[in-house]
C-alpha atoms as a PDB file:
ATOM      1  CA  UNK A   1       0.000   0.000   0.000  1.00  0.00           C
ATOM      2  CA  UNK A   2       1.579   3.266  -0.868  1.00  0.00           C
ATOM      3  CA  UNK A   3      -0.148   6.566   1.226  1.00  0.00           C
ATOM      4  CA  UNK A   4      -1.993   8.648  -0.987  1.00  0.00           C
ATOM      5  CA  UNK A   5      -3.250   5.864  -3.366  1.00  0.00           C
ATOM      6  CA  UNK A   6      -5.980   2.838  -3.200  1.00  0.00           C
ATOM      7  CA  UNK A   7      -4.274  -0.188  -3.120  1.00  0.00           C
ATOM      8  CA  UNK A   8      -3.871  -2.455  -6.188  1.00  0.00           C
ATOM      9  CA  UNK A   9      -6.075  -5.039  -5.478  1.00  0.00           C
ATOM     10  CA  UNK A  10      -8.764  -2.163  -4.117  1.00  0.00           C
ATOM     11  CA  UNK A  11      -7.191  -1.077  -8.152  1.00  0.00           C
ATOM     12  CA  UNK A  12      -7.463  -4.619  -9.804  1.00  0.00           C
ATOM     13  CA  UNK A  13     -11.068  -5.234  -8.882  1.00  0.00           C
ATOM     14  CA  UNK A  14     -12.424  -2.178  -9.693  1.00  0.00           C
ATOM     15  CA  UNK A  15     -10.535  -2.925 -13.098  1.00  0.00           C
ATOM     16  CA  UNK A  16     -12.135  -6.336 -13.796  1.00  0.00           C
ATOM     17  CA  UNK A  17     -15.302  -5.098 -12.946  1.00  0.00           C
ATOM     18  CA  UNK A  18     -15.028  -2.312 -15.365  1.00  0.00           C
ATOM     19  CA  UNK A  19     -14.015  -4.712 -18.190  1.00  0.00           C
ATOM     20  CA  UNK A  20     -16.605  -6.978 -17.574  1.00  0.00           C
ATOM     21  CA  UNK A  21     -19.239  -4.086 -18.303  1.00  0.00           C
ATOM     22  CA  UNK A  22     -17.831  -4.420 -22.105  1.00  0.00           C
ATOM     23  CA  UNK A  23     -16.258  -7.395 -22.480  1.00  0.00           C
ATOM     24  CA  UNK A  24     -18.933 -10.251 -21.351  1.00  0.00           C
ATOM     25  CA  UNK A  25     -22.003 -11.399 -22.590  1.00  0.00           C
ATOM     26  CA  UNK A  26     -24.338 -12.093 -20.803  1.00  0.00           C
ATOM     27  CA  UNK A  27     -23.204  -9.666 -18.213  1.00  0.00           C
ATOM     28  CA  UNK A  28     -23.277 -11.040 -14.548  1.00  0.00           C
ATOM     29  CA  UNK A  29     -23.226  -7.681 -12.444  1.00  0.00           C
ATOM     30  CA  UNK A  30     -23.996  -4.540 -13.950  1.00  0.00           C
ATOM     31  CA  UNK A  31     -21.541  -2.027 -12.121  1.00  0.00           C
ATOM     32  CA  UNK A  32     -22.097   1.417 -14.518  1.00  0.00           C
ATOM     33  CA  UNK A  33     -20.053   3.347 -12.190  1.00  0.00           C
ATOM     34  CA  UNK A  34     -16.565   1.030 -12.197  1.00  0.00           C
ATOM     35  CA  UNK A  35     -15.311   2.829 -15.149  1.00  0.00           C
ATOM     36  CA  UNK A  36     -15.684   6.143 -13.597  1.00  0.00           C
ATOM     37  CA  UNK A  37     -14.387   5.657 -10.205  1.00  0.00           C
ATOM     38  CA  UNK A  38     -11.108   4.239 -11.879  1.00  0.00           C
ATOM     39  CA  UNK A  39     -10.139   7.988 -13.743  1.00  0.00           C
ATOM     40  CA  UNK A  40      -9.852   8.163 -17.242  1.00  0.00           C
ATOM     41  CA  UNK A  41      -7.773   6.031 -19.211  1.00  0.00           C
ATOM     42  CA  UNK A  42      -6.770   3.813 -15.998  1.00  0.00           C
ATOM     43  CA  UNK A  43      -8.395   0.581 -17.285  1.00  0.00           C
ATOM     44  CA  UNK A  44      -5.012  -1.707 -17.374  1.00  0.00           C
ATOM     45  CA  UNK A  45      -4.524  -4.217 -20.490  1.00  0.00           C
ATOM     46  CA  UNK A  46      -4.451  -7.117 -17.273  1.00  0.00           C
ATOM     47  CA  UNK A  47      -8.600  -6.426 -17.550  1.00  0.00           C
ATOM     48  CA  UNK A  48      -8.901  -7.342 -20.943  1.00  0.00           C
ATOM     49  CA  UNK A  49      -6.681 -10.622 -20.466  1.00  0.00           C
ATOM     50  CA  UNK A  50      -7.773 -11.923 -17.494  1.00  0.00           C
ATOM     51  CA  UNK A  51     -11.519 -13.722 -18.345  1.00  0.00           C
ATOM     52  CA  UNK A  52     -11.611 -16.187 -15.562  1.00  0.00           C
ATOM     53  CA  UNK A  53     -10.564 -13.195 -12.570  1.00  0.00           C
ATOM     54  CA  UNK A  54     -12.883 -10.803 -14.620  1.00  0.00           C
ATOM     55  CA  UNK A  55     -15.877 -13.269 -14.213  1.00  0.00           C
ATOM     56  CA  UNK A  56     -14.909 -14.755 -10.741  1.00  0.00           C
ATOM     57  CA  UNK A  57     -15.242 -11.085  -9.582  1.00  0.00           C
ATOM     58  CA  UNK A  58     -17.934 -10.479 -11.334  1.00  0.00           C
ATOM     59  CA  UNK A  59     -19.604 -13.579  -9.866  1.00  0.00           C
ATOM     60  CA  UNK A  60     -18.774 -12.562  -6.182  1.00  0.00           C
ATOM     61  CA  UNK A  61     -19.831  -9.582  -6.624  1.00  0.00           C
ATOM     62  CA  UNK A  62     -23.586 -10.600  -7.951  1.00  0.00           C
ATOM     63  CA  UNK A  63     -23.743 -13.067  -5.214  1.00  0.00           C
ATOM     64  CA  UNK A  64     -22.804 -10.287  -2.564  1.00  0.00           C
ATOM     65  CA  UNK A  65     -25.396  -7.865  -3.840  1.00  0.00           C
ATOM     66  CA  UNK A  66     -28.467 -10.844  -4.349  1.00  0.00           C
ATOM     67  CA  UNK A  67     -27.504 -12.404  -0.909  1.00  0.00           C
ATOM     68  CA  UNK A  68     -27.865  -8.830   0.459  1.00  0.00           C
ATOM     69  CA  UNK A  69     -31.229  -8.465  -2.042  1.00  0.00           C
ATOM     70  CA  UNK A  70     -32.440 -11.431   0.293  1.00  0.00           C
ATOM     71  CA  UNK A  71     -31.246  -9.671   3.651  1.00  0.00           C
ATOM     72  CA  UNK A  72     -33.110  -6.516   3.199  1.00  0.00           C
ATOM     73  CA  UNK A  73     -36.465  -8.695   2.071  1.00  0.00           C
ATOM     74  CA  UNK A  74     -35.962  -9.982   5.602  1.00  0.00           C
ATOM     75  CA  UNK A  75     -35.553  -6.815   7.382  1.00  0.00           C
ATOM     76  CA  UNK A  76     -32.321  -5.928   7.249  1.00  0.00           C
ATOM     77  CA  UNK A  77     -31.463  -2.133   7.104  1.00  0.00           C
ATOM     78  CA  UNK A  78     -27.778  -1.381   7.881  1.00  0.00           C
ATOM     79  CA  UNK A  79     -24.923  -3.235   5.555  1.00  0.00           C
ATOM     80  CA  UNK A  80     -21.068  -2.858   6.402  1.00  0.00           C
ATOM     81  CA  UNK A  81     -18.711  -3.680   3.956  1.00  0.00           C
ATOM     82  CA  UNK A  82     -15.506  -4.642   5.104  1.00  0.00           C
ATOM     83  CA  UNK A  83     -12.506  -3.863   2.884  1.00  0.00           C
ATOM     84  CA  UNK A  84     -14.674  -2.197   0.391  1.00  0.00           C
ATOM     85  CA  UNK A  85     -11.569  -0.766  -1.755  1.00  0.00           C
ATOM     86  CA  UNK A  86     -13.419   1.145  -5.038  1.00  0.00           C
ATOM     87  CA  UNK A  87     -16.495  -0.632  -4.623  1.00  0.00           C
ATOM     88  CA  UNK A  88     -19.157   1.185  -5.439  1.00  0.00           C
ATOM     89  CA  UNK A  89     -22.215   0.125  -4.263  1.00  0.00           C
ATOM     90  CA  UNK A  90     -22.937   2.509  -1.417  1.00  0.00           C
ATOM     91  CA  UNK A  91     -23.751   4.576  -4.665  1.00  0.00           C
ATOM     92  CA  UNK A  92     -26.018   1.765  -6.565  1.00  0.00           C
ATOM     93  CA  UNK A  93     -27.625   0.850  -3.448  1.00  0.00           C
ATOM     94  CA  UNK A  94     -31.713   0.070  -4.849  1.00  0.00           C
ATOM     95  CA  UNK A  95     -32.554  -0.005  -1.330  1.00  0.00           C
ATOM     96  CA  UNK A  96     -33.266   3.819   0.029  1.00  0.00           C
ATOM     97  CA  UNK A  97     -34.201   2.124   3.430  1.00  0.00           C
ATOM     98  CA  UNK A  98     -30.889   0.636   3.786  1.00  0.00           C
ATOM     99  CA  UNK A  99     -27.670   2.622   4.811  1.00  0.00           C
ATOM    100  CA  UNK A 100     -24.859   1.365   3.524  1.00  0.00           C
ATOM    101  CA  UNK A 101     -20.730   2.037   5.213  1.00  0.00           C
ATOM    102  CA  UNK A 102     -18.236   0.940   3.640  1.00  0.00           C
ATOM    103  CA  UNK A 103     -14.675   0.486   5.291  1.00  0.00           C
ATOM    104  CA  UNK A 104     -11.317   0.234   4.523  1.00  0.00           C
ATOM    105  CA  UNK A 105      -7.943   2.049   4.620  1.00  0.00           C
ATOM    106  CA  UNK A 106      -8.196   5.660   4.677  1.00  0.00           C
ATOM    107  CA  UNK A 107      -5.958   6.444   1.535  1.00  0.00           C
ATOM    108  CA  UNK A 108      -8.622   3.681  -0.867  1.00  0.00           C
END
């Protein structure tokens, strides 16, 4: 981890994410905002070359967010995400009723 900057695997799943917006079909998670939180032009040629990490992370993140679908159904209202990195849920979050903190080292 270098202070000042996310770290790279806060870096590299934010990445995969982002290239599995364009580069699968059918697309497992719909994240519109990994591209953005990246910067422009930050999108690393390791994306693009990487199919099973790109859809193993897209995978765990579409499990996450329907096992957390099935949570709120139940009741739940608070979520805490533990070593969030660039996720970026707390700013899809379909649930208004549910806050959502993410957590993780100060400079990510």
């Amino acid at each position: 981890m270098r202070e000042g900057h996310a770290s790279r695997t806060a870096f590299g799943a934010a990445a995969l994410r982002a290239a599995h917006q364009d580069a699968d079909e059918p697309r497992i998670f719909t994240d519109p905002l990994a591209r953005r939180i990246l910067g422009p032009d930050r999108l690393p040629d390791r994306a693009w070359e990487q199919p099973g990490l790109r859809l193993f992370i897209a995978v765990r993140h579409r499990f996450g967010e329907d096992s957390l679908a099935a949570a709120v159904a139940r009741g739940t209202r608070q979520v805490v995400v533990l070593g969030a990195g660039l996720d970026t849920f707390a700013y899809r979050n379909p649930f208004p009723e549910t806050r959502v903190f993410e957590v993780d080292h100060p400079a990510t």
